[in-house]
Protein backbone atom coordinates (compact mmCIF):
# COMPACT_ATOMS: atom_id res chain seq x y z
CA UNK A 1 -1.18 -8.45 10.37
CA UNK A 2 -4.40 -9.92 9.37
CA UNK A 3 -3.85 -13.03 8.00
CA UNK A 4 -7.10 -13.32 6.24
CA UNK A 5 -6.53 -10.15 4.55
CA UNK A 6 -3.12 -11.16 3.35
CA UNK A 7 -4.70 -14.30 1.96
CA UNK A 8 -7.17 -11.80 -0.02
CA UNK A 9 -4.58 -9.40 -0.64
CA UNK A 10 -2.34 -12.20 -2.39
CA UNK A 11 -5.09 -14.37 -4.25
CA UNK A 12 -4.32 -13.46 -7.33
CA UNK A 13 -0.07 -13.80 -6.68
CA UNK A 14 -0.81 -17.36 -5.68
CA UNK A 15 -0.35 -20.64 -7.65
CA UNK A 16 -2.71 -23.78 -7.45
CA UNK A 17 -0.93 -25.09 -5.18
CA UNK A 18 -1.01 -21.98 -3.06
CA UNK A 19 -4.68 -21.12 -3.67
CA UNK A 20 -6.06 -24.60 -2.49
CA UNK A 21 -3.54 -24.47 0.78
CA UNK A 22 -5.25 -20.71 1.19
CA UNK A 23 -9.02 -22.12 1.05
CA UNK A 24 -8.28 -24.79 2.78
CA UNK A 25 -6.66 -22.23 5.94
CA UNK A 26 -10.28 -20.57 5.27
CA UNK A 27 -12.05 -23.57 5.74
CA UNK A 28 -10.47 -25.01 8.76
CA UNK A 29 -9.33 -21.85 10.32
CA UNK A 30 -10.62 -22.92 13.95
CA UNK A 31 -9.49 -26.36 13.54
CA UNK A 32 -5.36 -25.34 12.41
CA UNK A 33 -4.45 -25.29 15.60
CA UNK A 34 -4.72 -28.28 16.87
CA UNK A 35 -3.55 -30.18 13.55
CA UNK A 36 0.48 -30.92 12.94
CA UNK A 37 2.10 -30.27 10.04
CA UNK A 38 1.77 -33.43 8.41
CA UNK A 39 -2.29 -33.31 9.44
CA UNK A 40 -3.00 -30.08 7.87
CA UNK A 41 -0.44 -31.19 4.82
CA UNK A 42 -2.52 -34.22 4.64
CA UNK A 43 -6.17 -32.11 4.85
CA UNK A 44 -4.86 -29.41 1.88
CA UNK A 45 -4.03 -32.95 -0.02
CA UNK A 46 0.01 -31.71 -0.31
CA UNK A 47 3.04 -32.09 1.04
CA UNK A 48 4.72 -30.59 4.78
CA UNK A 49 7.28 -28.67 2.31
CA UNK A 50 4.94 -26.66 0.73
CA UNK A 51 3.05 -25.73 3.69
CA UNK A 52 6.16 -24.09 5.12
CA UNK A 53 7.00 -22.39 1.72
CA UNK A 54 3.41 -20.77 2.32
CA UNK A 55 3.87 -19.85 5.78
CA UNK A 56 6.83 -18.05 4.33
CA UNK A 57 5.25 -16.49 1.63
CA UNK A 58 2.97 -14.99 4.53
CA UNK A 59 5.63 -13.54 6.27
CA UNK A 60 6.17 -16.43 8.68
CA UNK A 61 8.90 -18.44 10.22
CA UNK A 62 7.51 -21.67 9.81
CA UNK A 63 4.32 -23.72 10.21
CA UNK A 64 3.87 -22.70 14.60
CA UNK A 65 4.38 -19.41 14.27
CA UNK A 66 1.76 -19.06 10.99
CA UNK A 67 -0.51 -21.28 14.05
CA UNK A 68 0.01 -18.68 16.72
CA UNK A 69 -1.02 -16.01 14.27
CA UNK A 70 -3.64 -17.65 13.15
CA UNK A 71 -5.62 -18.41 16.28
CA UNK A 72 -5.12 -14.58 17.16
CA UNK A 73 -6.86 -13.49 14.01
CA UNK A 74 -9.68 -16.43 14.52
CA UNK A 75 -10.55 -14.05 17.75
CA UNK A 76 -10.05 -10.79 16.87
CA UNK A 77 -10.66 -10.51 12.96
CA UNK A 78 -12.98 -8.23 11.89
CA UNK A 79 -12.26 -8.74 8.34
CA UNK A 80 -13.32 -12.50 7.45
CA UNK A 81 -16.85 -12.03 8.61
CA UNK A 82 -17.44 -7.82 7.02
CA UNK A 83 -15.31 -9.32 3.77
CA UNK A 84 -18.74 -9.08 1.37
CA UNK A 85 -19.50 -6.10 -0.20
CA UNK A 86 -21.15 -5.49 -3.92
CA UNK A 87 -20.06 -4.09 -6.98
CA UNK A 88 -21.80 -1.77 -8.85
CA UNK A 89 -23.85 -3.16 -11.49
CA UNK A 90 -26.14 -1.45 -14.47
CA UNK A 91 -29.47 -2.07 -12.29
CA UNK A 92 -28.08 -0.04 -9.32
CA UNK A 93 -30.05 3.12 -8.83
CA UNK A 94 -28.39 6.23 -7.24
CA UNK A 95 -29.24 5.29 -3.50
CA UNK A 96 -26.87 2.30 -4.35
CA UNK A 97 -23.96 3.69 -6.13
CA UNK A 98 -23.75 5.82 -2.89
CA UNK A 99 -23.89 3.10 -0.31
CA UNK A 100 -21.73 0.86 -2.30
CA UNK A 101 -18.97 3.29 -3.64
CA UNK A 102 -19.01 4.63 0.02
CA UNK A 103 -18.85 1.14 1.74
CA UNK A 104 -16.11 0.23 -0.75
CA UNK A 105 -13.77 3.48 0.09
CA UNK A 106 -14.22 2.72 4.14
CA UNK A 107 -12.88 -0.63 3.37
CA UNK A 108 -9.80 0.26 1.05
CA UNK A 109 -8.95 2.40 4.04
CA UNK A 110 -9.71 0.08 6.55
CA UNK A 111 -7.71 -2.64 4.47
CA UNK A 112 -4.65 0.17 4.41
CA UNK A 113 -5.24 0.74 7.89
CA UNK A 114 -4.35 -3.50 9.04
CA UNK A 115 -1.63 -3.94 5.75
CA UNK A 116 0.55 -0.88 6.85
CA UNK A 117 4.17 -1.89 8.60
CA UNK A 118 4.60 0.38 11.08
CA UNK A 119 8.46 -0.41 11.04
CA UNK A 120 8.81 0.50 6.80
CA UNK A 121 6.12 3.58 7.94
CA UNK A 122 8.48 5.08 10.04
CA UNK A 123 11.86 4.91 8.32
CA UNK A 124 10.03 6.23 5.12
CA UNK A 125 9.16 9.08 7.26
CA UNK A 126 12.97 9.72 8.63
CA UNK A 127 13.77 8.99 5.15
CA UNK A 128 11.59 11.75 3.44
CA UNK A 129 12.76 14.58 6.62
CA UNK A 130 16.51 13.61 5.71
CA UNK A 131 16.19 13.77 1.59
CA UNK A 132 17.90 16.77 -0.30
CA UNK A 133 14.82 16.32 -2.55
CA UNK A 134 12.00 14.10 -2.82
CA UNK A 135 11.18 12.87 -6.24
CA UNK A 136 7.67 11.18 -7.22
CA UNK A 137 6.56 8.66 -9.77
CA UNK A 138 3.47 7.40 -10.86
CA UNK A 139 1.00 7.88 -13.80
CA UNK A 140 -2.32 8.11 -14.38
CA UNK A 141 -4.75 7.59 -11.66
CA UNK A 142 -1.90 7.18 -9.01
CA UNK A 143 0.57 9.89 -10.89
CA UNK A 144 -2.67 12.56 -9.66
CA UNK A 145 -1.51 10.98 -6.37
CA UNK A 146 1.85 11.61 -6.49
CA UNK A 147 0.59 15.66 -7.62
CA UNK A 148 -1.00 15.64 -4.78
CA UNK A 149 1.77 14.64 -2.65
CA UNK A 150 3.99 17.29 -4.27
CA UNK A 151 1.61 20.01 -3.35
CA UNK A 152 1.56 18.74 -0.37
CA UNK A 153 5.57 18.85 0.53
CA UNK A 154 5.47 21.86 -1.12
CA UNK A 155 3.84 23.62 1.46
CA UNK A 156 5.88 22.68 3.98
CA UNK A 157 9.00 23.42 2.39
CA UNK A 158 10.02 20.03 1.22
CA UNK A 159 11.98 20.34 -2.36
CA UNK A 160 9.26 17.62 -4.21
CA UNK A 161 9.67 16.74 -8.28
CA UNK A 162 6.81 15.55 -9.55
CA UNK A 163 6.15 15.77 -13.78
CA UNK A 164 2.42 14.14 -14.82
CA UNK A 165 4.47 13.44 -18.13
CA UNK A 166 6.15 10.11 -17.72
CA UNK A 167 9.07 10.44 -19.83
CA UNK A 168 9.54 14.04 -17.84
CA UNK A 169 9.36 11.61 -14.49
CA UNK A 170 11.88 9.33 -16.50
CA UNK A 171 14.19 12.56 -17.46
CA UNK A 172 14.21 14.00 -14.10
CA UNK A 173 14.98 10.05 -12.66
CA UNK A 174 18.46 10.78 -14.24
CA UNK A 175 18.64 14.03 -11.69
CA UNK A 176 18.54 11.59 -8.36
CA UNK A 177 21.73 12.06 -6.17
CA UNK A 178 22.41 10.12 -3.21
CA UNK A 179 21.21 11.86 -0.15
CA UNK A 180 18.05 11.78 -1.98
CA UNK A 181 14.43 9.72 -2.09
CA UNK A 182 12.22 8.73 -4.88
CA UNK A 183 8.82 7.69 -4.37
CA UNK A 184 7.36 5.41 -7.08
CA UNK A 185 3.37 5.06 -6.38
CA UNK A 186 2.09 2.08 -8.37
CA UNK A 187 -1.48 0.09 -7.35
CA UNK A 188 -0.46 -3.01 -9.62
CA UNK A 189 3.25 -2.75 -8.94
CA UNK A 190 3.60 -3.39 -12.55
CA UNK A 191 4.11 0.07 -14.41
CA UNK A 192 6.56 0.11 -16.55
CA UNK A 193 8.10 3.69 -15.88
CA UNK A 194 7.41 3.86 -12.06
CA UNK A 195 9.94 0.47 -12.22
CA UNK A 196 12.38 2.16 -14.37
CA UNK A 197 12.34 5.30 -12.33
CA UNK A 198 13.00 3.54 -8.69
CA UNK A 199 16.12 1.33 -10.34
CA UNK A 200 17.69 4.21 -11.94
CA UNK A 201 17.51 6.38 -8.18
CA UNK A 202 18.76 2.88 -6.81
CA UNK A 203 21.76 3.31 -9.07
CA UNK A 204 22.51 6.96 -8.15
CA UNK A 205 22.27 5.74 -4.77
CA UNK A 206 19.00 7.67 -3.14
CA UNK A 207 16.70 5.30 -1.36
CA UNK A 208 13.70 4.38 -2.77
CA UNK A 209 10.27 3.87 -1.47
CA UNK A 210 7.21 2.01 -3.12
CA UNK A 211 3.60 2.48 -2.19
CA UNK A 212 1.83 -0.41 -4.08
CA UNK A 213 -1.01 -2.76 -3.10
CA UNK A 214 -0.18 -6.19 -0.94
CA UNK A 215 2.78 -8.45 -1.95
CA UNK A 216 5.45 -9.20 -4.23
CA UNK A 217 5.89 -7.08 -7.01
CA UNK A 218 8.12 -5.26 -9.38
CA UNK A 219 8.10 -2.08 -8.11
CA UNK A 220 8.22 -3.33 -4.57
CA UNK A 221 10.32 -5.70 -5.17
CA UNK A 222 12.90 -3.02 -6.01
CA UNK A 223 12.60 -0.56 -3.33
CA UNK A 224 14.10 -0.34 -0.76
CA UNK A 225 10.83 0.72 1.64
CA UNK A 226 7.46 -1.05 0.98
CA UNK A 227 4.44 0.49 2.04
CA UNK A 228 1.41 -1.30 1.50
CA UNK A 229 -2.03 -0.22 0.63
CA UNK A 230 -5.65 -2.28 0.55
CA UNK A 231 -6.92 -3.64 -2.97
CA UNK A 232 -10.61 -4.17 -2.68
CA UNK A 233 -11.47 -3.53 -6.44
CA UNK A 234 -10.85 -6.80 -7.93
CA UNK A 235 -13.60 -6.83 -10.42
CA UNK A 236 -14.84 -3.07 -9.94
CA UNK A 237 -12.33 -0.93 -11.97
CA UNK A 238 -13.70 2.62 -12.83
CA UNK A 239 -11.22 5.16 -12.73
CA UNK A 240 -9.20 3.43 -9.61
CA UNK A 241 -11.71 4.73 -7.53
CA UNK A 242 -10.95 2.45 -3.67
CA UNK A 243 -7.20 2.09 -4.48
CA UNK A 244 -6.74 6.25 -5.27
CA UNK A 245 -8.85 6.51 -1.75
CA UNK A 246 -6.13 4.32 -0.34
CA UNK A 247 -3.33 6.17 -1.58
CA UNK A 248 -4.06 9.44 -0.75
CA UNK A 249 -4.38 8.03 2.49
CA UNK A 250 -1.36 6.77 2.94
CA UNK A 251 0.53 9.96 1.70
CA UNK A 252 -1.77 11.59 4.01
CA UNK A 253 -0.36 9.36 6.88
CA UNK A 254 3.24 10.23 5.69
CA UNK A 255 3.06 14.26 5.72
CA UNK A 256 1.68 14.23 8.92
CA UNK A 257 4.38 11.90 9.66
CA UNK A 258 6.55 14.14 8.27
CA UNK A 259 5.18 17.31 9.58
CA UNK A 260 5.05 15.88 13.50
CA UNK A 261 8.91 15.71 13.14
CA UNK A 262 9.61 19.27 11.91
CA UNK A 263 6.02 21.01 14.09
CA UNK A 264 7.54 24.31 15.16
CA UNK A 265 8.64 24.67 11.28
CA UNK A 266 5.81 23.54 9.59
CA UNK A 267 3.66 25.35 11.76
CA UNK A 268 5.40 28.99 11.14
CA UNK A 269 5.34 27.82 6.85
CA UNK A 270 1.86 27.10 7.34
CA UNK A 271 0.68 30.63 9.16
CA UNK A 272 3.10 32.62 6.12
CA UNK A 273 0.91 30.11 3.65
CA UNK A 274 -2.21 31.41 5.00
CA UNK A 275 -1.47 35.17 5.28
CA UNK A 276 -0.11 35.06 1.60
CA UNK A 277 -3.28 33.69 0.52
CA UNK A 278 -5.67 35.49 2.89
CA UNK A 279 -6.25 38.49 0.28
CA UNK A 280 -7.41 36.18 -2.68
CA UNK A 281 -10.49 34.76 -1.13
CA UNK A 282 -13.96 36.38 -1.74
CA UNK A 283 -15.47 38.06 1.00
């Protein structure tokens, strides 16, 4: 993965500490490899100990293999030199909004695209074939999401649960068997009910998968598969706009998944949907 995304990603999860080490990676990233431990230490002004606690917090081994990474992404990044983009401000006129909100969306996805672990991907997706019933969490901007995903399994004959209420999500959370899978869909990480929801279907035994922007968090934290999606909307914030384009995305990604494993099935459901329908559409 994109190191230089992760160190976005996880800016605002980092400490001090952590946040000078990462601008000081972004500042040297050509130089790194030729440094030791104790020369880069010495350059980020800490100690060798907390250089390998970052490495770790990045998903690495140690301080080599975080190198080895590293000089991979100083050759074939595309993200550290396309990271700008603008927000939209009061003085933008329509010709604006459109390029940025557009630019902004390709980049969520794009960020989605580089953060997704193809490993977790895949055993969500045997996961979701194998479940008895697939129940889905999330509210407001990413419980319209998780409606969407519903509708989606629904039409190919996946038993989905999905209330926009949250204390009907909560209610039905005390339905999970094992054999089961909940989905809790949660940008921050941090809502409240999503949380509750995933530990009580941990509890009954079902697995549990979170789809939540970059790093440690709550709801993550407690699932059992972590699927990761871009968060490019640090200071832009109207309506979740780039993080509901990265969702939808990703649930896209899964029912195709999904649907690739069952084809023959899916594909018979999907010719019944359309003849059912085919009389209800003007002519």
């Amino acid at each position: 993965m994109d190191i230089f995304l992760k160190l976005h990603e996880m800016e605002e999860q980092l400490t001090k500490s952590e946040q000078k080490i990462s601008q000081c990676i972004l500042d040297n990233s050509e130089e790194i490899y030729n440094y030791s431990i104790k020369e880069f230490a010495k350059e980020c002004n800490t100690s060798p100990a907390s250089i390998v606690r970052f490495c770790h917090k990045l998903g690495y081994d140690g301080f080599q293999e975080f190198k080895i990474n590293l000089i991979k992404n100083v050759t074939n990044s595309q993200y550290k030199e396309n990271n700008i983009y603008e927000d939209v401000s009061v003085e933008d006129d329509i010709e604006d909004i459109i390029n940025k909100i557009t630019m902004i969306n390709i980049k969520s996805i794009e960020n989605t695209k580089t953060l997704l672990d193809r490993k977790q991907l895949e055993k969500a997706i045997n996961s979701l074939d194998e479940a008895k019933n697939i129940y889905l969490f999330g509210v407001g901007a990413s419980g319209l999401v998780a409606m969407d995903f519903q509708h989606k399994l629904m039409r190919i004959n996946k038993k989905a649960f999905m209330y926009l209420d949250s204390h009907s999500q909560l209610a039905s959370a005390v339905n999970i068997e094992k054999g089961d899978v909940a989905v809790g869909i949660s940008h921050s990480g941090k809502t409240l009910e999503v949380l509750k929801a995933i530990m009580a279907a941990k509890e009954k035994g079902a697995r549990t998968i979170s789809i939540t922007k970059y790093g440690n968090n709550p709801v993550s934290s407690a699932a059992d598969m972590k699927l990761w999606v871009g968060d490019i909307e640090k200071n832009l914030r109207i309506g979740a706009i780039a993080s509901r384009i990265a969702q939808l995305t990703l649930i896209d990604i899964l029912l195709i998944g999904l649907s690739k494993k069952n084809f023959e099935v899916v594909s018979k459901i999907r010719m019944d949907s359309s003849l059912i329908v085919k009389d209800l559409k003007v002519k």
